[in-house]
Protein backbone atom coordinates (compact mmCIF):
# COMPACT_ATOMS: atom_id res chain seq x y z
CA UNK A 1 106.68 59.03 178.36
CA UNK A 2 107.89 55.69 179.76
CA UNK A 3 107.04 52.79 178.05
CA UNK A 4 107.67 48.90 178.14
CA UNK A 5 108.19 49.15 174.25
CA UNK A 6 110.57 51.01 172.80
CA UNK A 7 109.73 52.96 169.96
CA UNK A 8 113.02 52.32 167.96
CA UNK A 9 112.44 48.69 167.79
CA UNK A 10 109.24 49.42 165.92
CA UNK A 11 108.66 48.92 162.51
CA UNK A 12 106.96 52.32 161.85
CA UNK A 13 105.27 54.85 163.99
CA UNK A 14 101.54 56.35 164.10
CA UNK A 15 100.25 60.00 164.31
CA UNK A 16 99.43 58.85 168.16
CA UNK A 17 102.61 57.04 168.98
CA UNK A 18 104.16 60.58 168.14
CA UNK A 19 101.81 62.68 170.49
CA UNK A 20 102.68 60.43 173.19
CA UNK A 21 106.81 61.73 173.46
CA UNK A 22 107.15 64.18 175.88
CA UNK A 23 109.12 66.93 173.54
CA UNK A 24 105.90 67.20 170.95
CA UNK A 25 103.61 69.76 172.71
CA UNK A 26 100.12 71.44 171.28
CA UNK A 27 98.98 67.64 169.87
CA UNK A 28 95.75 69.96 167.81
CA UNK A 29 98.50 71.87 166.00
CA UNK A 30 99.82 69.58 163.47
CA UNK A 31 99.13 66.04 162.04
CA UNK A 32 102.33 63.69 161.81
CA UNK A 33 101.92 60.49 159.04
CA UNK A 34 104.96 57.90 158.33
CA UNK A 35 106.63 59.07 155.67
CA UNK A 36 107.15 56.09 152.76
CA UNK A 37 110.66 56.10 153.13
CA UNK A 38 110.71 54.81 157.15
CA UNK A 39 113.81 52.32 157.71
CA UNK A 40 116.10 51.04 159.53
CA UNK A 41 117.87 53.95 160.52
CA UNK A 42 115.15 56.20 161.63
CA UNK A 43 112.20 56.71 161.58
CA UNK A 44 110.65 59.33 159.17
CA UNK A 45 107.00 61.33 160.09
CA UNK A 46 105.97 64.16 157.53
CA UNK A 47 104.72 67.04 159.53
CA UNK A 48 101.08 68.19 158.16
CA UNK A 49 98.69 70.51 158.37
CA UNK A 50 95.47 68.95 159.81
CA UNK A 51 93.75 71.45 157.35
CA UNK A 52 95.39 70.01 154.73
CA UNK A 53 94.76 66.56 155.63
CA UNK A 54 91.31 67.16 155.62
CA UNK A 55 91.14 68.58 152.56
CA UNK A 56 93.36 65.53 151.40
CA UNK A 57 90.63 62.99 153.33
CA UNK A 58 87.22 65.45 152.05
CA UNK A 59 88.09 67.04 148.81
CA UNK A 60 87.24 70.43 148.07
CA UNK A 61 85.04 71.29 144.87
CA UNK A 62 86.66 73.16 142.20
CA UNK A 63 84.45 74.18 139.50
CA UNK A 64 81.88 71.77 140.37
CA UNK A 65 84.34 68.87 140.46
CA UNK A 66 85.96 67.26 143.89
CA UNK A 67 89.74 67.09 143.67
CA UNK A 68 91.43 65.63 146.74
CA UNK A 69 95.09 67.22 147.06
CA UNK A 70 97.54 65.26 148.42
CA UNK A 71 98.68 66.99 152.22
CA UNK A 72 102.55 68.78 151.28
CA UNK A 73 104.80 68.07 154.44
CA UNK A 74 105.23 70.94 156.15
CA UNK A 75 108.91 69.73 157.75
CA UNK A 76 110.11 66.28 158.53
CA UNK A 77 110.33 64.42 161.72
CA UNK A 78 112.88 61.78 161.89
CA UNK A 79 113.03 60.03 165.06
CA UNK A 80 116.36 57.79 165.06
CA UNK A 81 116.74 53.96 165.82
CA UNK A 82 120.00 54.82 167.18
CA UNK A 83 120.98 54.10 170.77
CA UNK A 84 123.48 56.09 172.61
CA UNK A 85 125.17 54.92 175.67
CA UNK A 86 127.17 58.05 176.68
CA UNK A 87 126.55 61.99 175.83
CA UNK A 88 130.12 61.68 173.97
CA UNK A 89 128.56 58.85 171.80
CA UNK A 90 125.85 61.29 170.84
CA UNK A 91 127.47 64.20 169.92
CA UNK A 92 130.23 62.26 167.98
CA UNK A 93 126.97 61.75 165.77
CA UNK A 94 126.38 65.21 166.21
CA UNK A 95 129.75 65.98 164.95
CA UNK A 96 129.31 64.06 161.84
CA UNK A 97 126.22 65.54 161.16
CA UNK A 98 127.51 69.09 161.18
CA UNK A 99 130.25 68.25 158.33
CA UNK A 100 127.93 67.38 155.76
CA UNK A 101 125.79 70.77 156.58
CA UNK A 102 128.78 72.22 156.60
CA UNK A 103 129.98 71.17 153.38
CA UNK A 104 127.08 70.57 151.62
CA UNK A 105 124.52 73.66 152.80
CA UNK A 106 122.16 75.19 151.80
CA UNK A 107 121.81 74.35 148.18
CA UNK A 108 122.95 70.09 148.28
CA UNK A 109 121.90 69.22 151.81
CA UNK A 110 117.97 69.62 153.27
CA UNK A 111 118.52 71.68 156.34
CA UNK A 112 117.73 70.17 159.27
CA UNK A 113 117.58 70.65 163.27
CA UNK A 114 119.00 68.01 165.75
CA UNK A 115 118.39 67.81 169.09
CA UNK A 116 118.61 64.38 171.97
CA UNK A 117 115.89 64.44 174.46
CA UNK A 118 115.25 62.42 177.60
CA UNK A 119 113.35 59.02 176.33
CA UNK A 120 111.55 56.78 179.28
CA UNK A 121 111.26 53.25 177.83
CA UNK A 122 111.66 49.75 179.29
CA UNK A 123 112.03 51.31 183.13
CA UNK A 124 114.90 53.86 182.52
CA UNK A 125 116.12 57.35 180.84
CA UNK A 126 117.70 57.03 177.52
CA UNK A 127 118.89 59.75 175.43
CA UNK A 128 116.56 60.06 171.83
CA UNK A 129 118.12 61.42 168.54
CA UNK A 130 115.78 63.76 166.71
CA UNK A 131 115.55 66.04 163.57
CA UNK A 132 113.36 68.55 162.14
CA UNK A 133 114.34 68.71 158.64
CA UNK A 134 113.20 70.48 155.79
CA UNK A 135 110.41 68.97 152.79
CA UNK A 136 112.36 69.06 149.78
CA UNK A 137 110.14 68.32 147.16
CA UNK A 138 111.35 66.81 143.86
CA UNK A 139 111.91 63.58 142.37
CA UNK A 140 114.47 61.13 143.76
CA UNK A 141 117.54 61.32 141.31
CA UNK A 142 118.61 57.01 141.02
CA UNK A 143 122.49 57.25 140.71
CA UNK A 144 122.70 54.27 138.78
CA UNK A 145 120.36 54.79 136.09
CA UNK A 146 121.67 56.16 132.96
CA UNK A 147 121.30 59.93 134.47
CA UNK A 148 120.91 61.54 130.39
CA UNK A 149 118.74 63.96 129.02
CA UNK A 150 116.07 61.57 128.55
CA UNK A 151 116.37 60.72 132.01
CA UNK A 152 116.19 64.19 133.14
CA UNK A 153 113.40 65.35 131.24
CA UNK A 154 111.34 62.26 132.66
CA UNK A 155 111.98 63.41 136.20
CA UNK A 156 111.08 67.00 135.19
CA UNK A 157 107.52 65.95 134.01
CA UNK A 158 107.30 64.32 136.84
CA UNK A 159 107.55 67.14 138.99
CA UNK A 160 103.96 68.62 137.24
CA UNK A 161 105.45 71.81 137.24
CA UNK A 162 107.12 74.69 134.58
CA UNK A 163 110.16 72.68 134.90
CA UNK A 164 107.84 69.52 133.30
CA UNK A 165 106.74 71.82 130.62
CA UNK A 166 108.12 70.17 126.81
CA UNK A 167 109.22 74.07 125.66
CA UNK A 168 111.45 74.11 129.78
CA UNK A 169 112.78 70.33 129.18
CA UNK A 170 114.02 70.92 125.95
CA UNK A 171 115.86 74.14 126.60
CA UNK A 172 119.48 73.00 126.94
CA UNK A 173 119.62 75.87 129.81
CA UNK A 174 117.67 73.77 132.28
CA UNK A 175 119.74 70.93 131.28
CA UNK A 176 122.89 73.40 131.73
CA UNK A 177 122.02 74.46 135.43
CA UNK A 178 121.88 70.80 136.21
CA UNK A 179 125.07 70.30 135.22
CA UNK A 180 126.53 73.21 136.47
CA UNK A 181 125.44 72.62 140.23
CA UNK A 182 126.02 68.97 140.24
CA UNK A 183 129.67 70.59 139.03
CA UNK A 184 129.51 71.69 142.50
CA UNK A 185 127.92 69.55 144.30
CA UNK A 186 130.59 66.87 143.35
CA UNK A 187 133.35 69.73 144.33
CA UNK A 188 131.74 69.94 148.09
CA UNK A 189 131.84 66.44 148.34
CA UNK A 190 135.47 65.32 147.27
CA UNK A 191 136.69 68.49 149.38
CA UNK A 192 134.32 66.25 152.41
CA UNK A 193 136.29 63.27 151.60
CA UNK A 194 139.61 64.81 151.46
CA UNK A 195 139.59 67.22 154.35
CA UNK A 196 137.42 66.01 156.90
CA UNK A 197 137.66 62.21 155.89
CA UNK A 198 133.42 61.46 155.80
CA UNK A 199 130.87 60.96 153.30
CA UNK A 200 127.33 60.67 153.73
CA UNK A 201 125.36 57.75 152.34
CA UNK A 202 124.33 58.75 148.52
CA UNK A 203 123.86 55.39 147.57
CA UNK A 204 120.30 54.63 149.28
CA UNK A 205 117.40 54.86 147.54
CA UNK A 206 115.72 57.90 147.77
CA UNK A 207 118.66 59.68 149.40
CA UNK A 208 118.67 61.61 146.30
CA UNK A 209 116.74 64.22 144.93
CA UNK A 210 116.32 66.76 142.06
CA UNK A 211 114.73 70.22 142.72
CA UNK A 212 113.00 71.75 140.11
CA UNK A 213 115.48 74.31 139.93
CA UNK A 214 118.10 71.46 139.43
CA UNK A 215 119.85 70.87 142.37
CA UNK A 216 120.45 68.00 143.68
CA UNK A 217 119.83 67.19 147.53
CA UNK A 218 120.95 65.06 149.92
CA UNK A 219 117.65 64.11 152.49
CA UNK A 220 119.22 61.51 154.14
CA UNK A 221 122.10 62.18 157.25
CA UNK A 222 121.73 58.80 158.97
CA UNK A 223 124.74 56.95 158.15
CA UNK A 224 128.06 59.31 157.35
CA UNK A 225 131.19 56.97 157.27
CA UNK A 226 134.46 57.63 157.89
CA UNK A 227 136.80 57.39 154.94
CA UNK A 228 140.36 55.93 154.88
CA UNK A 229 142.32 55.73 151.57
CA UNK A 230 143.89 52.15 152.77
CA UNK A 231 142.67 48.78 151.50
CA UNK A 232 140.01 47.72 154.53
CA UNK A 233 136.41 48.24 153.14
CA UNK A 234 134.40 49.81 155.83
CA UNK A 235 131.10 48.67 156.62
CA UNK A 236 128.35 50.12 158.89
CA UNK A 237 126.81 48.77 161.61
CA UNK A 238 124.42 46.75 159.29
CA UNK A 239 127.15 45.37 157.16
CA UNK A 240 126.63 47.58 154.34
CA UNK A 241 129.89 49.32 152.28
CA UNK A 242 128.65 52.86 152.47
CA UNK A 243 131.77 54.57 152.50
CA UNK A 244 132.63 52.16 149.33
CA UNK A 245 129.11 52.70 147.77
CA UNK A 246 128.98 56.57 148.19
CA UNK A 247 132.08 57.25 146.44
CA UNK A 248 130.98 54.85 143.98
CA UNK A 249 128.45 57.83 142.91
CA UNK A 250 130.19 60.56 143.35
CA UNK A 251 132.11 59.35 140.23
CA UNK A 252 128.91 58.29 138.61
CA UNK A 253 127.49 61.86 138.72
CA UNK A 254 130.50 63.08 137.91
CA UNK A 255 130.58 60.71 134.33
CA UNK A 256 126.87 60.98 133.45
CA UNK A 257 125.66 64.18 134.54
CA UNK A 258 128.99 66.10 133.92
CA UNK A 259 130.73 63.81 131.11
CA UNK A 260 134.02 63.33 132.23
CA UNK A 261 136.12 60.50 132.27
CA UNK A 262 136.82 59.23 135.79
CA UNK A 263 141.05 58.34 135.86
CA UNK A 264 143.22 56.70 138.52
CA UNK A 265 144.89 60.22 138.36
CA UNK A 266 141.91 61.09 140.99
CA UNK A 267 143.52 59.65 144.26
CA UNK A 268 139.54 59.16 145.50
CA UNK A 269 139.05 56.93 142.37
CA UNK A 270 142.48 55.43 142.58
CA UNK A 271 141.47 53.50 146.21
CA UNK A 272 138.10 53.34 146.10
CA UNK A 273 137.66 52.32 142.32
CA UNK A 274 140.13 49.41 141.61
CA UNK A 275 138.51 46.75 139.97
CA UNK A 276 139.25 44.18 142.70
CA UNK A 277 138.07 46.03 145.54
CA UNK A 278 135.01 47.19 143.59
CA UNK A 279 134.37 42.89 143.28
CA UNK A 280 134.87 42.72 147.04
CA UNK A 281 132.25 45.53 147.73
CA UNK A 282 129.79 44.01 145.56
CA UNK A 283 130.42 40.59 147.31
CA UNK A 284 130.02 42.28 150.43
CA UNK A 285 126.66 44.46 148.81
CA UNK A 286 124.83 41.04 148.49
CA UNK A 287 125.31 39.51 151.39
CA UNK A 288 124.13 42.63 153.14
CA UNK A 289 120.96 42.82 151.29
CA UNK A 290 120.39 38.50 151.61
CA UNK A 291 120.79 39.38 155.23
CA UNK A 292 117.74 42.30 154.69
CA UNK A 293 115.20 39.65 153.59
CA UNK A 294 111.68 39.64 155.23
CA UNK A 295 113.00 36.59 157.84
CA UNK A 296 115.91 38.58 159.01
CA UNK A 297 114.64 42.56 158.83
CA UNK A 298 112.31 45.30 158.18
CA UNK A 299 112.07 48.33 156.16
CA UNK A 300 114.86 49.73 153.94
CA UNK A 301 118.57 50.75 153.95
CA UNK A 302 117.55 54.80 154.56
């Protein structure tokens, strides 16, 4: 497909701007719809059953009354914003990719499948990021709310399954398994940090979220910093303190899910936590977000 337009400078993408890429092939086969969580990064198409939309768009009768289920994704399609100008360039993202799967798979990470194809837009070739990730449904887990049972229990209902059920929510063993693999979820990602110096962005909403089995799942591999335990704050390329604001919740799942005490013996918390530098990250927090208003850009920080 060549194009005058190209389709990462859009603010979202249609079921027939997808068909028109040269990589998606059988157009009857599936149905793609923008997923509500579209950005700046990337964009984000749930992958449908066209039987299932229908039945979404139609209703089917169910003991004499029309219920219209909601379509399930049947994978997710994210189409990145991100240009590359050499193959290096795009398997350095690559790269960074593969060391949160590697840390983080299966049970904290949605799996997902990259691949760059050739992209024709505004007269040349360009190389186009891709993924075809996993649906993990659940409910997004907010880091900075106050992440207690009451909290928990909330998002279980939500869910409108067993794991909503009063006599499942109030069973401290639900609770327990929460607990027990955020214990290791937070393990996998200070041994990230440590060894292989990156963390992925946990800090975006909706980046988050809790399975009804209790895990917790990372759904978004966009932006993975670098870390450095010196005193320069990175920022990505939109300005924004991910490394900074990721570590930030690490430590807040590890004091409100696991109830610990987060100490300057930690030499993560010791950098990244220091009341001064915390000030200059929140400094640094608004002015990215004044600079995200509807005059200056669109969509989210995902």
């Amino acid at each position: 497909m060549d194009t005058s337009e190209d389709i990462r400078d859009r603010p979202y993408l249609s079921h027939q701007d997808v068909l028109k890429l040269d990589f998606v092939r059988d157009p009857g086969v599936f149905f793609f719809r923008k997923h509500y969580r579209t950005g700046l990064r990337s964009h984000i198409m749930e992958v449908l059953d066209p039987a299932e939309v229908e039945k979404e768009t139609k209703g089917v009768e169910v003991d004499g009354m029309m219920l219209y289920p909601r379509a399930e994704p049947l994978k997710m399609l994210r189409i990145f914003r991100t240009r590359f100008e050499t193959l290096r360039d795009a398997e350095e993202e690559l790269r960074r990719v593969r060391i949160v799967q590697a840390y983080l798979a299966p049970d904290h990470v949605a799996k997902s499948q990259e691949f760059l194809v050739d992209y024709g837009a505004q007269g040349k070739q360009q190389m186009l990021l891709c993924g075809l990730q996993e649906y993990v449904q659940g409910e997004v887990l907010e880091p900075w709310s106050h992440l207690d049972k009451a909290y928990l229990a909330s998002l279980a209902r939500d869910m409108g399954t067993e794991a909503g059920e009063d006599r499942v929510v109030t069973n401290s063993g639900w609770f327990q398994s929460v607990q027990e693999k955020t214990e290791n979820l937070v393990k996998k990602l200070k041994q990230m940090v440590v060894e292989a110096g990156h963390v992925p962005d946990l800090a975006g909403v909706g980046n988050l979220i809790l399975t009804r089995s209790g895990e917790i799942k990372l759904v978004d591999i966009n932006n993975i910093s670098t870390v450095s335990f010196d005193a320069t704050i990175r920022l990505d390329d939109r300005g924004y303190p991910v490394c900074d604001k990721s570590i930030r919740v690490i430590s807040l799942l590890e004091e409100k899910l696991l109830g610990r005490s987060v100490g300057k013996d930690d030499p993560i918390y010791e950098t990244f936590l220091r009341p001064e530098r915390i000030k200059e990250v929140k400094a640094l927090e608004e002015k990215f977000h004044l600079s995200m208003q509807p005059d200056n850009a669109f969509g989210g920080a995902c």
